[in-house]
N, C-alpha and C. Protein backbone atom coordinates (compact mmCIF):
# COMPACT_ATOMS: atom_id res chain seq x y z
N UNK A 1 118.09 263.49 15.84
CA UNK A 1 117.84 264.91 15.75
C UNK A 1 119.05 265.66 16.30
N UNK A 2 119.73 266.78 15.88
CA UNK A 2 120.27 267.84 16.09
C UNK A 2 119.94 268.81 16.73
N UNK A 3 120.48 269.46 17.40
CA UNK A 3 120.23 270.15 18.11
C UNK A 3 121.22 271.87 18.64
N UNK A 4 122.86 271.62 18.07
CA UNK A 4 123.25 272.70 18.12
C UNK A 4 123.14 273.24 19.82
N UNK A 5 123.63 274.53 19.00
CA UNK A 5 123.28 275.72 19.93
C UNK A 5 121.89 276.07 20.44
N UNK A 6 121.58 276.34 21.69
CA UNK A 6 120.51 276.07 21.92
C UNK A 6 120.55 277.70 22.85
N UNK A 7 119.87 278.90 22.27
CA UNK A 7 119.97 280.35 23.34
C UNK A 7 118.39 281.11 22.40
N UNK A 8 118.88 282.29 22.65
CA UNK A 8 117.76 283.38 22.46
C UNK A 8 118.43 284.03 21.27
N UNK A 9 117.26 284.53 20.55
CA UNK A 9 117.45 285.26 19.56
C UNK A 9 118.77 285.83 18.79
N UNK A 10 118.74 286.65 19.92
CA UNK A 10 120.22 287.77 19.76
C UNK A 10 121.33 287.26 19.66
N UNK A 11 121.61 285.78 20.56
CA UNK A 11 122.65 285.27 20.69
C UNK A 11 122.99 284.71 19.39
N UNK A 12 121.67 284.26 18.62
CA UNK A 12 121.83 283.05 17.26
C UNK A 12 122.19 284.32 16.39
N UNK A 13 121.85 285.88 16.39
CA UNK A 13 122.08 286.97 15.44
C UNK A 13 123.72 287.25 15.50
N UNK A 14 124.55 287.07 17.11
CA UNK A 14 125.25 287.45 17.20
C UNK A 14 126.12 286.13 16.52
N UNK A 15 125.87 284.86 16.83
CA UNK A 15 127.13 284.04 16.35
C UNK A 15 126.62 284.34 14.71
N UNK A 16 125.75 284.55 13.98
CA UNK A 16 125.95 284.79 12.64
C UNK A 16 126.72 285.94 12.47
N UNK A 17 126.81 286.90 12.61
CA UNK A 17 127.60 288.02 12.57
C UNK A 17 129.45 287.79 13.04
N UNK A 18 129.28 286.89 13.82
CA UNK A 18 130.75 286.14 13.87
C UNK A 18 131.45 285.27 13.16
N UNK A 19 130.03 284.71 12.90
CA UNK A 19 130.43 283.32 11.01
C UNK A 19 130.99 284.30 9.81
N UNK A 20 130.20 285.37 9.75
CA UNK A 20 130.47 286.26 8.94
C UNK A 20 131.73 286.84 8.56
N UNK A 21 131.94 287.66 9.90
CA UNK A 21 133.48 288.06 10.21
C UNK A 21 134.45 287.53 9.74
N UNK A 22 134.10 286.11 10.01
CA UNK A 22 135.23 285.18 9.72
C UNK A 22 135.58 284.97 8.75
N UNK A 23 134.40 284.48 8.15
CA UNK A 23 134.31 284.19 6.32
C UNK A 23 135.26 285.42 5.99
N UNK A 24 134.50 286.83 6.06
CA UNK A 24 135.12 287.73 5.40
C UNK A 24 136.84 287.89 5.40
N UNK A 25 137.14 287.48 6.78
CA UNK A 25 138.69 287.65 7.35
C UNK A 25 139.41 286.45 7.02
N UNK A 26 139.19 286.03 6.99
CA UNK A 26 139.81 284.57 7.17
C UNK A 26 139.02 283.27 5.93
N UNK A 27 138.21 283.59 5.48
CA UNK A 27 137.62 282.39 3.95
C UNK A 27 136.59 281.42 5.15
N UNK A 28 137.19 281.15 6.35
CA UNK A 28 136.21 279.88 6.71
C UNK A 28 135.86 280.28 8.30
N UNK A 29 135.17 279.57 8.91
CA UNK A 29 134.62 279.74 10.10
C UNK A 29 134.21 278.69 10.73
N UNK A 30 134.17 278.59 12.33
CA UNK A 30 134.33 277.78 13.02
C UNK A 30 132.60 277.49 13.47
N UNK A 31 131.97 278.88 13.10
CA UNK A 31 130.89 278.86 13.39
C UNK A 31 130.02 278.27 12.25
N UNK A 32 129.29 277.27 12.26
CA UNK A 32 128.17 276.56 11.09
C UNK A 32 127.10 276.62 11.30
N UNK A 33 126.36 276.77 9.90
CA UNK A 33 125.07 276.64 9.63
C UNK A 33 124.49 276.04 9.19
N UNK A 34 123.86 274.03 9.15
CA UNK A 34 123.71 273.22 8.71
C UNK A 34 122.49 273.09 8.96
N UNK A 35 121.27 273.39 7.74
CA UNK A 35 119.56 272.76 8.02
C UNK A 35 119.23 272.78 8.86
N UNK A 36 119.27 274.25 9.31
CA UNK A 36 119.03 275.46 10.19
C UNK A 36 119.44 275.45 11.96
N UNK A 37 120.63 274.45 11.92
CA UNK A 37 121.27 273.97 13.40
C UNK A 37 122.66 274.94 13.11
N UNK A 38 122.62 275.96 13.94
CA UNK A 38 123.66 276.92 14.24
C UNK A 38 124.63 276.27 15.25
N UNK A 39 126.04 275.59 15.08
CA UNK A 39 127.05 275.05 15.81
C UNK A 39 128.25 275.89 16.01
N UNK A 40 129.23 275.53 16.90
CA UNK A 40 130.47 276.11 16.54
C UNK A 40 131.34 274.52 16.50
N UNK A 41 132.33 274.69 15.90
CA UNK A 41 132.97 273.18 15.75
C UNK A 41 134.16 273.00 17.00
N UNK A 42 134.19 274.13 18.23
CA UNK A 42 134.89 273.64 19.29
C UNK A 42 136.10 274.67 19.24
N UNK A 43 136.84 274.19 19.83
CA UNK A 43 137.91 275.43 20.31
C UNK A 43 139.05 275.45 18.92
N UNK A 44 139.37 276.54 18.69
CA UNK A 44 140.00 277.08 17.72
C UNK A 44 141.43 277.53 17.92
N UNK A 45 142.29 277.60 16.47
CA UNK A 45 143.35 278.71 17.02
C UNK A 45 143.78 279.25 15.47
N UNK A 46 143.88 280.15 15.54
CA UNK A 46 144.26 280.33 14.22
C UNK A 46 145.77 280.53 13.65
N UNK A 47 146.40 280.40 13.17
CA UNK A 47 147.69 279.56 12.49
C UNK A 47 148.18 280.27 10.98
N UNK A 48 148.87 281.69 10.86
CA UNK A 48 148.94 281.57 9.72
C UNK A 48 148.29 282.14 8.93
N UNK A 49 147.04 282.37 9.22
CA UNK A 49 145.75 283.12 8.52
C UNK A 49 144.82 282.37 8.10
N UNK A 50 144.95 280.83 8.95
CA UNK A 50 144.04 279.45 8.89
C UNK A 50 143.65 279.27 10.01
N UNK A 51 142.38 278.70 9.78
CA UNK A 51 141.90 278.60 11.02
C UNK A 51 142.02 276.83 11.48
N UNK A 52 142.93 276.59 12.85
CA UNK A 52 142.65 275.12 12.99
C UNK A 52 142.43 274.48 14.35
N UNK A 53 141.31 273.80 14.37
CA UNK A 53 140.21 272.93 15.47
C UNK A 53 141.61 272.44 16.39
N UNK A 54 141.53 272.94 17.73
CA UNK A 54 142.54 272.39 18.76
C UNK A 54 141.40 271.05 19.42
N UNK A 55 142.58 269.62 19.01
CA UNK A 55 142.61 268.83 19.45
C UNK A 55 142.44 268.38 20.89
């Protein structure tokens, strides 16, 4: 089982509204929504106008 992000309401409204952002700005996002487990994939940097997962 999965489990994600684990908060309150507002918080799961607010990282969608940040998935969003992103999509819109940038095509992709760090923030996911996989069979209803809200993640973020870890620390970021963006590069270029790409977004890429710091190692």
């Amino acid at each position: 089982m999965r489990c994600g992000i684990v908060g309150v309401h507002r918080q799961a409204l607010y990282l969608l509204a940040l998935r969003q952002e992103f999509k819109d700005r940038l095509t992709e996002s760090p923030v996911y929504l996989l069979e209803y487990v809200l993640g973020l994939v870890g620390e970021i940097e963006i590069y270029d106008g790409h977004i890429r997962i710091v190692e």
